[in-house]
Protein backbone atom coordinates (compact mmCIF):
# COMPACT_ATOMS: atom_id res chain seq x y z
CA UNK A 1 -18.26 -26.77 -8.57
CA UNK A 2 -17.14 -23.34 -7.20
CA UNK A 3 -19.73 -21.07 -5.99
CA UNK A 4 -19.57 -17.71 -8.04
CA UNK A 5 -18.86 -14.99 -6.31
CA UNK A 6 -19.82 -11.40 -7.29
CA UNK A 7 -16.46 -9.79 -8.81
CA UNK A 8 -16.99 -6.52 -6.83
CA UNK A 9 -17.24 -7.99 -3.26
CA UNK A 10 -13.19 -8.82 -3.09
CA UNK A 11 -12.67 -5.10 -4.27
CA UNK A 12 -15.31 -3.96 -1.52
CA UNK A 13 -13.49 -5.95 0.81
CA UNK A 14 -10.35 -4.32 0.17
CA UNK A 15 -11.99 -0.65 0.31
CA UNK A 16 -13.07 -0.98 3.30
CA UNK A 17 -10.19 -2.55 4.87
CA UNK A 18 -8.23 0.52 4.10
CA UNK A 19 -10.62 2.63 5.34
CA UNK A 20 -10.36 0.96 9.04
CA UNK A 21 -6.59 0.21 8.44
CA UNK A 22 -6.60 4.07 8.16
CA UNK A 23 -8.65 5.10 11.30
CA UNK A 24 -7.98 2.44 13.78
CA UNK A 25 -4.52 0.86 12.74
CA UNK A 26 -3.45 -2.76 11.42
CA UNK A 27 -3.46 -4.07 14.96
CA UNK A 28 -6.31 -1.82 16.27
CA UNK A 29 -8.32 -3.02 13.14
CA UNK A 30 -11.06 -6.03 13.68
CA UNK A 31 -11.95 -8.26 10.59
CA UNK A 32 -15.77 -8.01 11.71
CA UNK A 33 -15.15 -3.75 11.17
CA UNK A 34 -13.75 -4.67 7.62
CA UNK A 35 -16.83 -6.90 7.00
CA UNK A 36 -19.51 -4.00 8.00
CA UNK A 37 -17.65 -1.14 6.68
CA UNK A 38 -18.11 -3.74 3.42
CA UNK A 39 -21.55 -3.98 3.93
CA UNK A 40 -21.08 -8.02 4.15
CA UNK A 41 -21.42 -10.50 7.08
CA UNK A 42 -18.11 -11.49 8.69
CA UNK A 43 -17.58 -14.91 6.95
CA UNK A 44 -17.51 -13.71 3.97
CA UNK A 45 -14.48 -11.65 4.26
CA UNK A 46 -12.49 -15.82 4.68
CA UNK A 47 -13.81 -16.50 0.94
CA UNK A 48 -11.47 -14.10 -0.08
CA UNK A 49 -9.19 -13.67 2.23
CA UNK A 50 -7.23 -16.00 5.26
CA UNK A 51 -6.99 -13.92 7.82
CA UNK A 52 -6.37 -9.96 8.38
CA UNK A 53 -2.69 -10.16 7.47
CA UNK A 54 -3.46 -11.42 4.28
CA UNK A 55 -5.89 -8.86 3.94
CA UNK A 56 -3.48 -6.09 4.35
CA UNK A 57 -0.25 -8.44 2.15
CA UNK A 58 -3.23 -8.52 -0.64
CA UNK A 59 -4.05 -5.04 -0.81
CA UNK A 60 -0.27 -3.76 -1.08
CA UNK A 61 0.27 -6.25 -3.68
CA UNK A 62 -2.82 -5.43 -5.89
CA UNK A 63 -1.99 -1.77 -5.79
CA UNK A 64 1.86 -2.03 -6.39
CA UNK A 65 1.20 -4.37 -8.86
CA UNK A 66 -1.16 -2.08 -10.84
CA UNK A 67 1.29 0.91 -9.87
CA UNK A 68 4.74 -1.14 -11.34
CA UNK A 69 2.54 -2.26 -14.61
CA UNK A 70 1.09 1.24 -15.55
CA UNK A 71 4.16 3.07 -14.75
CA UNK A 72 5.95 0.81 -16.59
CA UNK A 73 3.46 1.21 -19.88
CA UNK A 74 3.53 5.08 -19.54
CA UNK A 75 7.02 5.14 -19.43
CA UNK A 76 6.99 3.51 -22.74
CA UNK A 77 5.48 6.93 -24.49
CA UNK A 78 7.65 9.47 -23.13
CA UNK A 79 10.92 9.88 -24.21
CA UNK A 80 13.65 11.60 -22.68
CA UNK A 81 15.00 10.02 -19.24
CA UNK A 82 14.31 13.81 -17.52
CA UNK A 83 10.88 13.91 -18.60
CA UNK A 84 10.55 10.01 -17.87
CA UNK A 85 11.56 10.76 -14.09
CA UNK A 86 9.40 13.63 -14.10
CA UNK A 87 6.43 10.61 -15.27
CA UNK A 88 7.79 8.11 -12.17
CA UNK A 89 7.61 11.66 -9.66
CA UNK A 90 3.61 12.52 -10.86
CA UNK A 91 2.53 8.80 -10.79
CA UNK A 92 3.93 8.07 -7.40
CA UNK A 93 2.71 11.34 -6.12
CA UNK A 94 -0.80 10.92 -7.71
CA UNK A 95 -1.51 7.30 -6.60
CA UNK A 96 -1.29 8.45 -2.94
CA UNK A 97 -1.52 12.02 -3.05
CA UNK A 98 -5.10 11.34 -4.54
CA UNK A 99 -6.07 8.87 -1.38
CA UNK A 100 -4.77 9.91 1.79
CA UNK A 101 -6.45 6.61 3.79
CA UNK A 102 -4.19 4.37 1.24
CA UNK A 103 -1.23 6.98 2.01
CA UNK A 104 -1.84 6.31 5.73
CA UNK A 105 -1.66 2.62 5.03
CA UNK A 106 1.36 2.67 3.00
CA UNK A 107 3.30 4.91 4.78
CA UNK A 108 2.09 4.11 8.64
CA UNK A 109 0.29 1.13 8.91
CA UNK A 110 2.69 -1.39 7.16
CA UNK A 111 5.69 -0.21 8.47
CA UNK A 112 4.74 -1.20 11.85
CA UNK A 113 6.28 -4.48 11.15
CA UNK A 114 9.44 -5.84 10.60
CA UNK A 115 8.00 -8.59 8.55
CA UNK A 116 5.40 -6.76 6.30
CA UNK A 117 8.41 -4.08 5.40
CA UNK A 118 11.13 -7.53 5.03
CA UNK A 119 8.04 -8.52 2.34
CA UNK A 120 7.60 -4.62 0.58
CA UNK A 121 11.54 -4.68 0.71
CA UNK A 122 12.41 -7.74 -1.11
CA UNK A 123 8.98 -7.75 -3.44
CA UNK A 124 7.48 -4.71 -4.91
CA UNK A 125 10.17 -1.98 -4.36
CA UNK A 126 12.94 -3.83 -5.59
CA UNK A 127 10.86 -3.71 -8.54
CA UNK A 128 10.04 -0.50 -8.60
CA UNK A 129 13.74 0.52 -7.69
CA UNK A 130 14.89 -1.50 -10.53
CA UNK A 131 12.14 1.15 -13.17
CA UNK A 132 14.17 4.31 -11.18
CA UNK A 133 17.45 2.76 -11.51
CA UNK A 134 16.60 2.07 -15.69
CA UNK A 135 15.72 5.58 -16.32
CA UNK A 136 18.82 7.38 -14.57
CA UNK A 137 20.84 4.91 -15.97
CA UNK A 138 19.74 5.92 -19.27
CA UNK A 139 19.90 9.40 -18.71
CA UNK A 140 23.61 8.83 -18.11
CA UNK A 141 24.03 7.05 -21.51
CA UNK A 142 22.84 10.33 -23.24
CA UNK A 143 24.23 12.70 -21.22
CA UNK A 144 21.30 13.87 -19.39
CA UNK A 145 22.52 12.99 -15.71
CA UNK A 146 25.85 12.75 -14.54
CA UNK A 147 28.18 9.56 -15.09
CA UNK A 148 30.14 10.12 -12.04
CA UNK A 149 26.92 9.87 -9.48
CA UNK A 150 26.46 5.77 -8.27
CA UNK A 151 23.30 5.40 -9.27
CA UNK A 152 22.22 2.96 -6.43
CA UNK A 153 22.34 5.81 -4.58
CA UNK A 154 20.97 8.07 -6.57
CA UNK A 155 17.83 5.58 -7.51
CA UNK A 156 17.58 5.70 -3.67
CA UNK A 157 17.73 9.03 -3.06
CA UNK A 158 15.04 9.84 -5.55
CA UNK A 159 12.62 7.26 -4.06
CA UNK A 160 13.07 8.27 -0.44
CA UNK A 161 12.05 12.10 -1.72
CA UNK A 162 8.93 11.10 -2.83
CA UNK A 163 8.40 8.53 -0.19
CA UNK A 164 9.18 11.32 2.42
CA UNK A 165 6.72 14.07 0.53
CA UNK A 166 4.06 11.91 1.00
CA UNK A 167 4.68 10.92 4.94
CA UNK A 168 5.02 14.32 5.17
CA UNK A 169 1.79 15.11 3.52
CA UNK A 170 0.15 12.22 5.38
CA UNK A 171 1.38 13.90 8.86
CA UNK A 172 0.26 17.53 7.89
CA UNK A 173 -3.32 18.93 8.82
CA UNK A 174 -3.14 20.17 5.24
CA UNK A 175 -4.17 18.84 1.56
CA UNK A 176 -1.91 19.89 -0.45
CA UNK A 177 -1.61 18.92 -3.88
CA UNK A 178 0.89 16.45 -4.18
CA UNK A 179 1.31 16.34 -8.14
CA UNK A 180 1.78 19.86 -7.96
CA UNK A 181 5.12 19.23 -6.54
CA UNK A 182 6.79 16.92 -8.67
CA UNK A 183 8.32 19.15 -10.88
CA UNK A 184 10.05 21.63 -8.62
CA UNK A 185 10.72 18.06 -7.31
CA UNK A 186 12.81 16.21 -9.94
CA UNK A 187 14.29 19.63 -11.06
CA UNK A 188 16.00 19.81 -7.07
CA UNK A 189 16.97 16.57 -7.49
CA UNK A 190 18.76 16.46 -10.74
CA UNK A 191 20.11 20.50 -10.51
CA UNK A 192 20.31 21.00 -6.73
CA UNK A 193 19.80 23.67 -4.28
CA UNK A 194 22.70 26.09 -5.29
CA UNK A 195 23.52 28.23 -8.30
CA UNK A 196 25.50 26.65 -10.89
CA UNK A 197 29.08 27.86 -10.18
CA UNK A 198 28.31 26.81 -6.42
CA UNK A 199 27.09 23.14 -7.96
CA UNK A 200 30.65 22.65 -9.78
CA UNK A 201 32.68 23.72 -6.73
CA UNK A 202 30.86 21.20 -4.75
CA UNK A 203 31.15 18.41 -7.32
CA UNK A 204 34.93 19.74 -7.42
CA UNK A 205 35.43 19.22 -3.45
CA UNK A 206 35.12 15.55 -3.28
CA UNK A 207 36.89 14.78 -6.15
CA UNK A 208 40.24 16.85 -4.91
CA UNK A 209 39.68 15.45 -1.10
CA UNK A 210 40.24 11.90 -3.23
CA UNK A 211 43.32 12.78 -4.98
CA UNK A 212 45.01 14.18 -1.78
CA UNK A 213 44.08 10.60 -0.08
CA UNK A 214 46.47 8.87 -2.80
């Protein structure tokens, strides 16, 4: 028979481990650090866990995880794909804006490797990319967003904002509040930076360069 094991310790485990993560680095970090910083003795941190790298793949799945399946259930009461990207901005914001040792691990620590971002790449953002992608692609259908603007790269362009906000955030001596800044946010990103009869001769631009290449 399995031995029970308290249902807090994993979750301790995982708080502390971004805690060192934060302050000494995935590869600086020692599993014995994790373990006090838990208040547990080294071995137990293996009943939960295989090794440090699991550690860290375990913890970015658990939170994405939770991230993707609230997002996704918020999204279901708001209506209106602006105000539903407005929703995706604030969530993403407020999940790291409101823990800047998780932001540090997120944004720093797992990019260090080619393999941990190969895993982030082809797991939880594609999912995430995919929730973007659905609401511009339904602001299109009524009219909200453009029709003309590919929205690969548009679902990309919105992500890396907020994924640069918060690196920048991480890398600044000041605590800002993140959430604060989604709106100003999402309206840049679906109006731009110029006045409005700027905004159509820039959208007019490309469009003429094209017709010349025929």
């Amino acid at each position: 028979m399995a031995r029970h094991r308290p249902p807090d310790k994993r979750a301790r485990i995982l708080e502390a481990a971004v805690w060192v993560f934060a302050r000494k680095g995935y590869f600086g970090a020692r599993v014995s650090e994790i373990a006090r910083r838990a208040g547990i003795a080294d071995g137990t941190i293996y009943l939960y866990f295989r090794n440090k790298e699991d550690l860290l793949v375990s913890l970015f799945d658990e939170v994405m995880s939770e991230h993707v399946q609230k997002g996704r259930l918020e999204l279901e009461a708001v209506e209106g794909a602006e105000a539903r990207l407005l929703l995706i901005a604030r969530h993403h914001l407020r999940l790291l804006g409101g823990n800047r040792d998780l932001a540090v691990v997120f944004q720093v620590e797992l990019r260090q490797s080619t393999k941990f971002m190969e895993r982030f790449t082809a797991g939880w953002l594609k999912d995430y990319l995919a929730i973007i992608g659905e609401v511009l692609g339904e602001g299109q259908r009524e009219g909200t967003f453009r029709p003309d603007v590919s929205l690969t790269l548009a679902t990309k362009a919105f992500f890396g904002a907020l994924d640069e906000m918060v690196t920048s955030w991480v890398l600044s001596p000041r605590d800002d509040d993140l959430v604060r800044q989604a709106a100003p946010m999402v309206d840049l990103f679906l109006r731009g930076a110029g006045t409005s009869e700027q905004a159509s001769e820039t959208r007019r631009a490309p469009a003429a360069a094209a017709r010349g290449q025929r």
